[in-house]
Protein backbone atom coordinates (compact mmCIF):
# COMPACT_ATOMS: atom_id res chain seq x y z
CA UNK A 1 -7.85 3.88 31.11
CA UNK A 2 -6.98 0.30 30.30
CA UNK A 3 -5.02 -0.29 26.81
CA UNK A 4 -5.10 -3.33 24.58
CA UNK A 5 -1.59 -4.08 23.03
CA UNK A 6 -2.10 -6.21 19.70
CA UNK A 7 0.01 -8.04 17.58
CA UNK A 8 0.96 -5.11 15.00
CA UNK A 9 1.65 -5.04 11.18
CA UNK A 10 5.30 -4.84 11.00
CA UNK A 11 5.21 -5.29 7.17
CA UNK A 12 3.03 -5.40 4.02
CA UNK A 13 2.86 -9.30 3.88
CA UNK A 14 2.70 -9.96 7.78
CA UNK A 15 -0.31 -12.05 9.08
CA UNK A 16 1.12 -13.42 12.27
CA UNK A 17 4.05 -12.71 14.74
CA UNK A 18 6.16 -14.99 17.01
CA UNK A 19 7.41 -13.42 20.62
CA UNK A 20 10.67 -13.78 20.59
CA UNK A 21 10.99 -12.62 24.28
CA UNK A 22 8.94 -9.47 26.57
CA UNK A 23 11.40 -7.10 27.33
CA UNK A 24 8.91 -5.62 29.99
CA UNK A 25 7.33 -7.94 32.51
CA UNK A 26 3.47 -7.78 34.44
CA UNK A 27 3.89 -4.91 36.95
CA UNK A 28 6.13 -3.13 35.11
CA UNK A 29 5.95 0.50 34.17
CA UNK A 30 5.75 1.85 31.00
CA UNK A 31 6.05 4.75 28.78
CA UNK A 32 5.18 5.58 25.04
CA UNK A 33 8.22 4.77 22.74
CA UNK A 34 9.92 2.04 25.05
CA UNK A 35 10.50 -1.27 23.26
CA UNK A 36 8.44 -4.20 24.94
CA UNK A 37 9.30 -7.09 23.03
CA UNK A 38 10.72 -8.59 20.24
CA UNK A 39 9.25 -10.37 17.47
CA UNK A 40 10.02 -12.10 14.75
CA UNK A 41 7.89 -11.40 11.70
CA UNK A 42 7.93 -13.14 8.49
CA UNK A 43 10.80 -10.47 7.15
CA UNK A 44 13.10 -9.88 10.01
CA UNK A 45 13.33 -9.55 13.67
CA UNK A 46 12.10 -6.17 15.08
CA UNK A 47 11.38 -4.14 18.67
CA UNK A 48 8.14 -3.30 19.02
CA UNK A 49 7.00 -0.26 21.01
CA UNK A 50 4.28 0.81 23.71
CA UNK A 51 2.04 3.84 22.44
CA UNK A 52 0.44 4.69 26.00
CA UNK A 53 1.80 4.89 29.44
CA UNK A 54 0.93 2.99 32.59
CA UNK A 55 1.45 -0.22 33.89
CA UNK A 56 1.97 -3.83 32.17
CA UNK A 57 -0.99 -5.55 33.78
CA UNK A 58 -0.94 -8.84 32.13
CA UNK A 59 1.17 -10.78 28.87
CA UNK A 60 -1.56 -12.95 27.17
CA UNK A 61 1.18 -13.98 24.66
CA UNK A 62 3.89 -16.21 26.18
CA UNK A 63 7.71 -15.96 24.40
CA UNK A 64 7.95 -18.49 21.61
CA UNK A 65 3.96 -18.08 20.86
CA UNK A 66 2.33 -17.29 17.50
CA UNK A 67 0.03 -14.80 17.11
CA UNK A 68 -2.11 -12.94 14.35
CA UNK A 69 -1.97 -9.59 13.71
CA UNK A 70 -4.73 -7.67 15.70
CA UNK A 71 -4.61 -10.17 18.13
CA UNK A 72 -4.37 -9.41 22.01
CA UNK A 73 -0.70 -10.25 23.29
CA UNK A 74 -1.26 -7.63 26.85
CA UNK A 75 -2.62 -5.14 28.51
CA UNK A 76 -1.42 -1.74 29.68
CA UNK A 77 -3.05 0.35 32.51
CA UNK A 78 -3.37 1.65 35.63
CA UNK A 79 -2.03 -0.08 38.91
CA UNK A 80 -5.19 -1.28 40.07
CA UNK A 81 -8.12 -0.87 37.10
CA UNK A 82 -9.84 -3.48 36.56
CA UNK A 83 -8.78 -5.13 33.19
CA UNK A 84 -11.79 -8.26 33.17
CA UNK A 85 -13.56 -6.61 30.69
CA UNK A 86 -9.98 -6.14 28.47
CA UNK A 87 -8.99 -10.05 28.87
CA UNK A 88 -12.69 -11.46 28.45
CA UNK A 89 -12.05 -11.20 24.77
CA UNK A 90 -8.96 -12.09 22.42
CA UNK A 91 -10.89 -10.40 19.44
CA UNK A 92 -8.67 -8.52 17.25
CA UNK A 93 -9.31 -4.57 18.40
CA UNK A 94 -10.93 -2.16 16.26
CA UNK A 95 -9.66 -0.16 13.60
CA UNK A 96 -9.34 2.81 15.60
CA UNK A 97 -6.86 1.65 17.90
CA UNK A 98 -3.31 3.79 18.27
CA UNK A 99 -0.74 2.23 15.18
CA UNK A 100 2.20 1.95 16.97
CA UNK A 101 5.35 3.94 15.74
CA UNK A 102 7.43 2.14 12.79
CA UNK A 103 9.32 -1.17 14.04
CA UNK A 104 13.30 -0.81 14.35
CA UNK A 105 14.91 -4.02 13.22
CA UNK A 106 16.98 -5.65 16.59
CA UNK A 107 19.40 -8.33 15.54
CA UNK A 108 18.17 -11.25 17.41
CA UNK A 109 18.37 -15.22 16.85
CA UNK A 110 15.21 -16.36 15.90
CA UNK A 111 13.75 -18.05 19.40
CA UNK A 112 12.47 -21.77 18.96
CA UNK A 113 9.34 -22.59 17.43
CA UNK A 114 6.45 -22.68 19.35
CA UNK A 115 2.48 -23.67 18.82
CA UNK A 116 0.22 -20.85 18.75
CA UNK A 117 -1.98 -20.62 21.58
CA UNK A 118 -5.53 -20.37 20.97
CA UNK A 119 -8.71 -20.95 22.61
CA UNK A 120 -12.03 -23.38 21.99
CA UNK A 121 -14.85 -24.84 23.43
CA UNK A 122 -14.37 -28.01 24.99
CA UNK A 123 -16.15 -30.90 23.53
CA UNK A 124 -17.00 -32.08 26.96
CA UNK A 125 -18.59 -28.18 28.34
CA UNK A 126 -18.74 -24.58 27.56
CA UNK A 127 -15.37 -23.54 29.57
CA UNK A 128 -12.25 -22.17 26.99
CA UNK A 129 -9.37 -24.78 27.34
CA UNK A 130 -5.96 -23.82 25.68
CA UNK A 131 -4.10 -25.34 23.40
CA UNK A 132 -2.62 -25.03 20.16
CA UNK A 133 -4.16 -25.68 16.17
CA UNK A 134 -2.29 -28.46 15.45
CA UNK A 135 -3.32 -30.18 19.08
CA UNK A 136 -7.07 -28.95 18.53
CA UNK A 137 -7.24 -30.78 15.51
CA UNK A 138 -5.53 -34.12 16.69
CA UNK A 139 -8.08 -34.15 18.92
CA UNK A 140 -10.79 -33.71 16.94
CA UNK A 141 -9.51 -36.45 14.35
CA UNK A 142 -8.93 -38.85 17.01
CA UNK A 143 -11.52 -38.10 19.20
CA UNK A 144 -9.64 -37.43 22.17
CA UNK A 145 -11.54 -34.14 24.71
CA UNK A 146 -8.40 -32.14 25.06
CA UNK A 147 -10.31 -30.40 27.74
CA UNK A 148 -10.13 -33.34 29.52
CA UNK A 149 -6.67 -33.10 29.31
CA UNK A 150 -3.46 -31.71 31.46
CA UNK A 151 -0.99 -29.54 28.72
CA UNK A 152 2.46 -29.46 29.05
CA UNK A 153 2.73 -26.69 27.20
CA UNK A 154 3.21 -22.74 28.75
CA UNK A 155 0.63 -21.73 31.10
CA UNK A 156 -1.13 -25.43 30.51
CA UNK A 157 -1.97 -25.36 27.15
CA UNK A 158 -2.61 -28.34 25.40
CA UNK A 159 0.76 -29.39 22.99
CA UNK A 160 0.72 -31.79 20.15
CA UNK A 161 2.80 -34.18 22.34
CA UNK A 162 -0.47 -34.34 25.17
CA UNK A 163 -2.16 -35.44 22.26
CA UNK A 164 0.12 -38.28 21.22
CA UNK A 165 0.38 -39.43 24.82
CA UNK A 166 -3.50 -39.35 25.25
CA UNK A 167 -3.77 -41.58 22.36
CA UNK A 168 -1.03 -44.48 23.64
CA UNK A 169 -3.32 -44.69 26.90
CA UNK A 170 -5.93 -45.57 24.73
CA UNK A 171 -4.31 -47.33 21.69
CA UNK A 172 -6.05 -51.07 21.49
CA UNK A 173 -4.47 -53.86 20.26
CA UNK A 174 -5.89 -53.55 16.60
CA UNK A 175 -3.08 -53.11 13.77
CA UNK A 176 -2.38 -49.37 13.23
CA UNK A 177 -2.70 -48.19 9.33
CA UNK A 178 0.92 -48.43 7.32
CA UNK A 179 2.11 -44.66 8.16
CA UNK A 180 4.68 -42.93 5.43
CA UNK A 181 7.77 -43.73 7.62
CA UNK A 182 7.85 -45.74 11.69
CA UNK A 183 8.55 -43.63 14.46
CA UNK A 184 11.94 -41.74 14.60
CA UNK A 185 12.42 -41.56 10.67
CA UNK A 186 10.73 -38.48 10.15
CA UNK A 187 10.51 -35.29 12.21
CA UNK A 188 7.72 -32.52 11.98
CA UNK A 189 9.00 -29.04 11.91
CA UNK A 190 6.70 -26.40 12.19
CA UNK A 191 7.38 -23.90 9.29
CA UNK A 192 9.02 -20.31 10.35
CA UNK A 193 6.82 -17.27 10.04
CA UNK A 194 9.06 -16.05 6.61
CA UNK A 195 8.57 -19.56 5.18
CA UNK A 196 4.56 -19.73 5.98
CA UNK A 197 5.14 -16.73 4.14
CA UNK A 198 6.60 -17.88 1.17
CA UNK A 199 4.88 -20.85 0.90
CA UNK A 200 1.41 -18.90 0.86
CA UNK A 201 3.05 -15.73 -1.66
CA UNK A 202 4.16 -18.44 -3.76
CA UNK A 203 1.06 -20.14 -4.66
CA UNK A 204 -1.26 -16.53 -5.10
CA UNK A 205 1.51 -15.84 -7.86
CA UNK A 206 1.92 -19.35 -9.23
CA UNK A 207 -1.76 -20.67 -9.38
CA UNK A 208 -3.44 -17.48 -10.74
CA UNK A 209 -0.57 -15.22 -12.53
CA UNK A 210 -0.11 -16.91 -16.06
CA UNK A 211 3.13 -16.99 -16.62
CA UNK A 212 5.38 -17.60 -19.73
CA UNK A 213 9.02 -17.93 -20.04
CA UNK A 214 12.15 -16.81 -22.77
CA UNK A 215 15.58 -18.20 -22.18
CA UNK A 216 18.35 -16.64 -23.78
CA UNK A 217 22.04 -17.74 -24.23
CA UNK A 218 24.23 -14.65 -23.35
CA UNK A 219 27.88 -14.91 -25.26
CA UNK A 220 29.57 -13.55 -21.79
CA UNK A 221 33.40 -13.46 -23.07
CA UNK A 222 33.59 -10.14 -22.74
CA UNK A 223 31.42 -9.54 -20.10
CA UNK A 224 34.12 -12.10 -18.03
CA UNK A 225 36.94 -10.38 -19.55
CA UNK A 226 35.52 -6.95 -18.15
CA UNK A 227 34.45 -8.59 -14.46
CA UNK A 228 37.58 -9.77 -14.47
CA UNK A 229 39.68 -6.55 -15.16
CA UNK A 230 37.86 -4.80 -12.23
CA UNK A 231 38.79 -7.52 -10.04
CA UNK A 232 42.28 -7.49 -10.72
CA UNK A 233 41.83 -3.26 -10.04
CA UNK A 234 40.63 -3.84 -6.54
CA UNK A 235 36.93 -3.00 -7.47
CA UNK A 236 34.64 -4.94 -5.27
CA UNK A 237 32.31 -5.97 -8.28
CA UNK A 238 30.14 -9.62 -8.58
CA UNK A 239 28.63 -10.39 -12.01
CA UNK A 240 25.85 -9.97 -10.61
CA UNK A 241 26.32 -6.09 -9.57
CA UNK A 242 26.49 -5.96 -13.54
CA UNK A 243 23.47 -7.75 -14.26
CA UNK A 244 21.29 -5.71 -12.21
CA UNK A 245 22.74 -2.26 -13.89
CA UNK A 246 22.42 -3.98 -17.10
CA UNK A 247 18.47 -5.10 -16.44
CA UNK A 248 18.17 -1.83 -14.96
CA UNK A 249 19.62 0.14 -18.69
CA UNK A 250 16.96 -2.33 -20.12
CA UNK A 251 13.76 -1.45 -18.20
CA UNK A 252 14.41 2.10 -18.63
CA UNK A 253 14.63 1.01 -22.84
CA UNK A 254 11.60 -1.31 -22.14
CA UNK A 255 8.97 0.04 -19.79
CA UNK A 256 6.27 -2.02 -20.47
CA UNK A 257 8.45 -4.77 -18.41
CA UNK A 258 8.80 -2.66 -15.84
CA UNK A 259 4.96 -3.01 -14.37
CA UNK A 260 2.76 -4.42 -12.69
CA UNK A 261 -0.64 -6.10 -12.69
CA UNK A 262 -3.79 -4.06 -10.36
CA UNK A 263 -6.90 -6.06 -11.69
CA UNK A 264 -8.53 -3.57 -14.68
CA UNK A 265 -5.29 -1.73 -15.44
CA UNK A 266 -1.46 -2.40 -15.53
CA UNK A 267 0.74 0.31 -13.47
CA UNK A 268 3.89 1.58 -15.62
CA UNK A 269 6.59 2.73 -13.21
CA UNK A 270 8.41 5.51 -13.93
CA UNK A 271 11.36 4.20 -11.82
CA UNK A 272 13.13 1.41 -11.59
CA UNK A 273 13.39 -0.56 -8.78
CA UNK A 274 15.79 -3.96 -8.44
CA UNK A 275 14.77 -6.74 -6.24
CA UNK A 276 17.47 -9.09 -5.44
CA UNK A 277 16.62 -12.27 -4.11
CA UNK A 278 18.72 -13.36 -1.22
CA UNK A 279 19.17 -16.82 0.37
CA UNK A 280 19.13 -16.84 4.40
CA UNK A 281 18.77 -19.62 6.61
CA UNK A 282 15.34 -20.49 6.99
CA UNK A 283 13.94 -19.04 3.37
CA UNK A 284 14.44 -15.85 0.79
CA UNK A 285 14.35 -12.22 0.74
CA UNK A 286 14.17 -10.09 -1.91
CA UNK A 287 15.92 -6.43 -0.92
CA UNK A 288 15.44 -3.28 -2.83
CA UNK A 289 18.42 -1.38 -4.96
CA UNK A 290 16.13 1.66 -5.88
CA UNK A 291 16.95 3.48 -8.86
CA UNK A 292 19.22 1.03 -10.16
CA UNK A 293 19.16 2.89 -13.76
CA UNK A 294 20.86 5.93 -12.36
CA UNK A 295 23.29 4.50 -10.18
CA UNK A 296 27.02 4.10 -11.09
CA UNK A 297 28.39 0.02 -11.08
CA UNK A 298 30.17 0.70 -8.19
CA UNK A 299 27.29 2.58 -6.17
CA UNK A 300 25.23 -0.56 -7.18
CA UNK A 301 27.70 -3.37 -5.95
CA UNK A 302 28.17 -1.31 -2.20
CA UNK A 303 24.35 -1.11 -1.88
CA UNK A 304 24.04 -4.51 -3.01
CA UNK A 305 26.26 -6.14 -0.30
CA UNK A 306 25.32 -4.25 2.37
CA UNK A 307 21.84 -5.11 1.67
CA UNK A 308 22.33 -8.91 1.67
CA UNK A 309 23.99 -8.61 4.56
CA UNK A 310 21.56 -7.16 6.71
CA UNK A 311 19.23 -9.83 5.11
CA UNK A 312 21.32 -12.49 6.47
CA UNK A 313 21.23 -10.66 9.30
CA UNK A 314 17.44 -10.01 9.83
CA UNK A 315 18.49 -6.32 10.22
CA UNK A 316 16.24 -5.08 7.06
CA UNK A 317 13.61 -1.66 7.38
CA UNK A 318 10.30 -2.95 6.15
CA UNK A 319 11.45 -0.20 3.16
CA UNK A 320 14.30 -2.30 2.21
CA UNK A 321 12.59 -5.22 1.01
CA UNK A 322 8.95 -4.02 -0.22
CA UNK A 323 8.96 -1.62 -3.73
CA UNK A 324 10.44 -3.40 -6.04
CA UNK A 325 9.32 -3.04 -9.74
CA UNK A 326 11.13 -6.18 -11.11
CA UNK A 327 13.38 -8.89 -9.23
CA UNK A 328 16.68 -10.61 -9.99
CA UNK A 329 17.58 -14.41 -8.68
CA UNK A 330 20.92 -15.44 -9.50
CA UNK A 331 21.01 -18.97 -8.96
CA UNK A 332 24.88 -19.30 -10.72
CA UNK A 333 27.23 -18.83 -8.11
CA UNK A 334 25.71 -22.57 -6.69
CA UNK A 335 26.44 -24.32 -10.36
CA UNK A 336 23.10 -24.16 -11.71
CA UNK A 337 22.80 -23.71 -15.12
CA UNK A 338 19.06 -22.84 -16.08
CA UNK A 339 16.19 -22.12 -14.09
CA UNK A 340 12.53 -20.57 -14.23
CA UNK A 341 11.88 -18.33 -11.12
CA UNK A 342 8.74 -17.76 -10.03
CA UNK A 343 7.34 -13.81 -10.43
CA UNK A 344 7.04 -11.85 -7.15
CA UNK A 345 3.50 -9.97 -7.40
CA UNK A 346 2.65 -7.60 -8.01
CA UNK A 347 5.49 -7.09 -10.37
CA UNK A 348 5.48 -8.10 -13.49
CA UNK A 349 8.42 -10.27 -14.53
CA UNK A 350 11.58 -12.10 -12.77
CA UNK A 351 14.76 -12.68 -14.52
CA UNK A 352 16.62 -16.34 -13.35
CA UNK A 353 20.29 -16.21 -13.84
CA UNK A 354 22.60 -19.33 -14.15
CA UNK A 355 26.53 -20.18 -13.83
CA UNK A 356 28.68 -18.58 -17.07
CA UNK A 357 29.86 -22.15 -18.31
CA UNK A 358 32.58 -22.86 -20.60
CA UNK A 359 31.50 -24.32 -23.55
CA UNK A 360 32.60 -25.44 -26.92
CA UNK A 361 31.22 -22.80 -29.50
CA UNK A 362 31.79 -22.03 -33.24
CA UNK A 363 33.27 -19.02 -34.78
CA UNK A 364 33.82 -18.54 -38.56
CA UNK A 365 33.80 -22.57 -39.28
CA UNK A 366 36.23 -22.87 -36.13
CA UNK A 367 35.22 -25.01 -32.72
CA UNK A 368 36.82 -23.05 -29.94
CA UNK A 369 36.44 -22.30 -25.90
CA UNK A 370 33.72 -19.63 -25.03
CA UNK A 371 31.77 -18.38 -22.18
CA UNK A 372 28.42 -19.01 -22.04
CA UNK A 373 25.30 -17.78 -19.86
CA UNK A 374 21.38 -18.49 -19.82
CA UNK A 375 19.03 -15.97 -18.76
CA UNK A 376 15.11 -16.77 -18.07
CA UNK A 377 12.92 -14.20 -18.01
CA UNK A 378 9.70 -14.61 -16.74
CA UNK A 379 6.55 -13.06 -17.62
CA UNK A 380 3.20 -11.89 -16.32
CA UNK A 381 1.35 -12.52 -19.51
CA UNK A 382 -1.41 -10.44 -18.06
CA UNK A 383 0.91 -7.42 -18.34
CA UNK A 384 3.08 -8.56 -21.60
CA UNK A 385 3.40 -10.48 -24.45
CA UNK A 386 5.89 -12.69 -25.70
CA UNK A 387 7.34 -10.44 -28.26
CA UNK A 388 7.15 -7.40 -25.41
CA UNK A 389 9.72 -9.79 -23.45
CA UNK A 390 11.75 -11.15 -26.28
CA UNK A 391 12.49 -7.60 -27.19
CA UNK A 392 13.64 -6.76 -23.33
CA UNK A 393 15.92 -10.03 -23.33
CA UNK A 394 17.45 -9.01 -26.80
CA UNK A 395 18.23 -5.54 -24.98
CA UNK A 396 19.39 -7.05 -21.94
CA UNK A 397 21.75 -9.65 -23.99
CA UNK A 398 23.46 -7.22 -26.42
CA UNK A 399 24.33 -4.85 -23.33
CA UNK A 400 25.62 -8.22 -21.58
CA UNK A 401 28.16 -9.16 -24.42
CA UNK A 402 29.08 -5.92 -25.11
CA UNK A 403 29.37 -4.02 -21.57
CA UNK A 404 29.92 -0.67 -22.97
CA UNK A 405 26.58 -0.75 -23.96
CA UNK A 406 25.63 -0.58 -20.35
CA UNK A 407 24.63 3.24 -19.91
């Protein structure tokens, strides 16, 4: 019997997929557990898998395409069944459908962006045209029938540049309005399926988490002293591998940090879980250290690295990046001094970290040379209050400028 193959959920926050390319083709056979495609999700680039055997009877998704989750990208069955009934709808299946077996991550270059393809009614008649959102809605705000209309896009579909070419042939001679910049200053780019991601997580935790923030100034003399000892040893230790074991010591002290926000009641997590944010080329990730409180410094700076640079990478298990009871972003390293960082729900609270400056400070009477860091924390005030956060930061600061505090 005939098989639908949807877009999957490769990860918690996925809503859409791009094809990066079908590693089986129409007429090919196939078996459960053999990879047929790659695509790029908004974490990381992973293989994903047939779960029934037969024959690839038709791709509905073309490489480069976007496509929701649940949506129909092929169909899998037998030589010659009839599949009409399969491809007459592009409804996501039902809930009952096979899950397919956990993604493995494939390191890939992201393919080039691509419109989604989609279908709608013509304007003009009942037949389905295709062609992608952005073109769809050209049309609609310049009237142009896109059914009407010859794409240049894969398998015909209608592009944004049909659109822009429809509307020269019929461009009169009547001033246009002023535009933001003329033609060849700006470029559109569509956004990658990570930053779509971003840009959407970012707004559900800025708009309706109320946050507040507490900056500290961390007197990091002897914290450099230490870092720098271990360097000169041959340990491979960042500042930052001490921060996170230092937050870490502090939300074990200070549990009511280390939470999160479910609607009528606030989870308290027995563990504690590090997020650290990491910079890659076309947006942030945020891998997992877990257990940071009970690992040794140097257990912590291995994990750390390796992490980051599978993120780089795009080489990440969904169960590398999702967990995390409170993050870390360590903005330093690039010169900057003080930031607010914007809380990652569900958890409760982000700590910003800028550059250890030297500064002039005073000491008995005396102006001298000292080190000097600020932290930010910021706060779900839903889950804490200000003194609740002040009280972590005062931890977090006396374990800072005196690192044998750090257990």
């Amino acid at each position: 019997m005939a098989s639908r193959v949807v877009m999957p959920k490769l990860s918690d926050t996925m809503e859409e997929g791009r094809i990066l390319r079908w590693l089986k083709q129409e007429g090919d056979p196939v078996e459960t557990g053999q990879t047929l495609a790659e695509v790029e999700t908004d974490k990381a680039t992973v293989e994903m898998e047939a779960y029934t055997n037969g024959v690839l009877r038709k791709l509905v998704a073309s490489p480069g395409e976007t496509v929701k989750v649940g949506a129909l990208i092929a169909v899998i069955g037998g030589k010659d069944e009839d599949i009409a009934a399969l491809l007459a709808t592009s409804a996501p299946a039902p809930a009952a459908a096979p899950t397919p077996p956990t993604p493995r991550p494939a390191a890939v270059a992201p393919a080039r962006v691509a419109a989604p393809t989609t279908a709608a009614s013509s304007a003009a008649g009942s037949r389905s045209i295709r062609a992608s959102p952005l073109a769809l809605r050209m049309a609609a705000e310049s009237g142009i029938d896109p059914g009407a209309l010859q794409g240049s896009g894969p398998q015909g579909r209608v592009i944004k540049r049909d659109i822009e070419e429809a509307l020269a042939r019929t461009q009169t001679v009547a001033p246009a309005a002023p535009t933001a910049a003329a033609a060849g200053e700006a470029q559109d780019v569509e956004l990658t399926p990570m930053r779509r991601t971003i840009a959407k997580r970012l707004v559900q935790s800025k708009a309706p988490v109320p946050h507040f923030y507490l900056t500290v100034d961390v007197a990091a003399d002897r914290l450099w002293d230490a870092y720098r000892a271990l360097r000169e040893e041959n340990y491979l230790i960042s500042l930052n591998d001490v921060i996170i074991k230092a937050s870490a010591a502090a939300l074990r002290r200070h549990p009511e940090i280390n939470a999160s926000f479910g609607g009528d009641h606030v989870t308290y997590y027995s563990r504690v879980h590090i997020g650290l944010a990491v910079a890659i080329d076309d947006g942030l990730i945020t891998p997992v250290i877990r257990d940071a409180d009970t690992k040794s410094l140097s257990d912590i700076a291995a994990e750390a690295k390796a992490l980051a640079d599978r993120a780089r990478s795009r080489q990440l298990q969904p169960s590398e990046y999702t967990g995390a009871t409170f993050s870390i972003s360590n903005l330093g390293m690039m010169g900057i001094e003080e930031f607010s960082a914007i809380i990652n729900p569900p958890e409760a609270a982000i700590l910003a970290v800028g550059a250890v400056r030297e500064v002039p400070v005073v000491e008995a009477g005396q102006v001298k040379v000292g080190r000097r860091m600020k932290l930010t924390l910021s706060v779900d005030h839903r889950v804490a209050d200000g003194a609740q956060g002040a009280r972590f930061l005062g931890t977090l600061k006396r374990m800072l400028e005196n690192p044998l505090l750090i257990g």
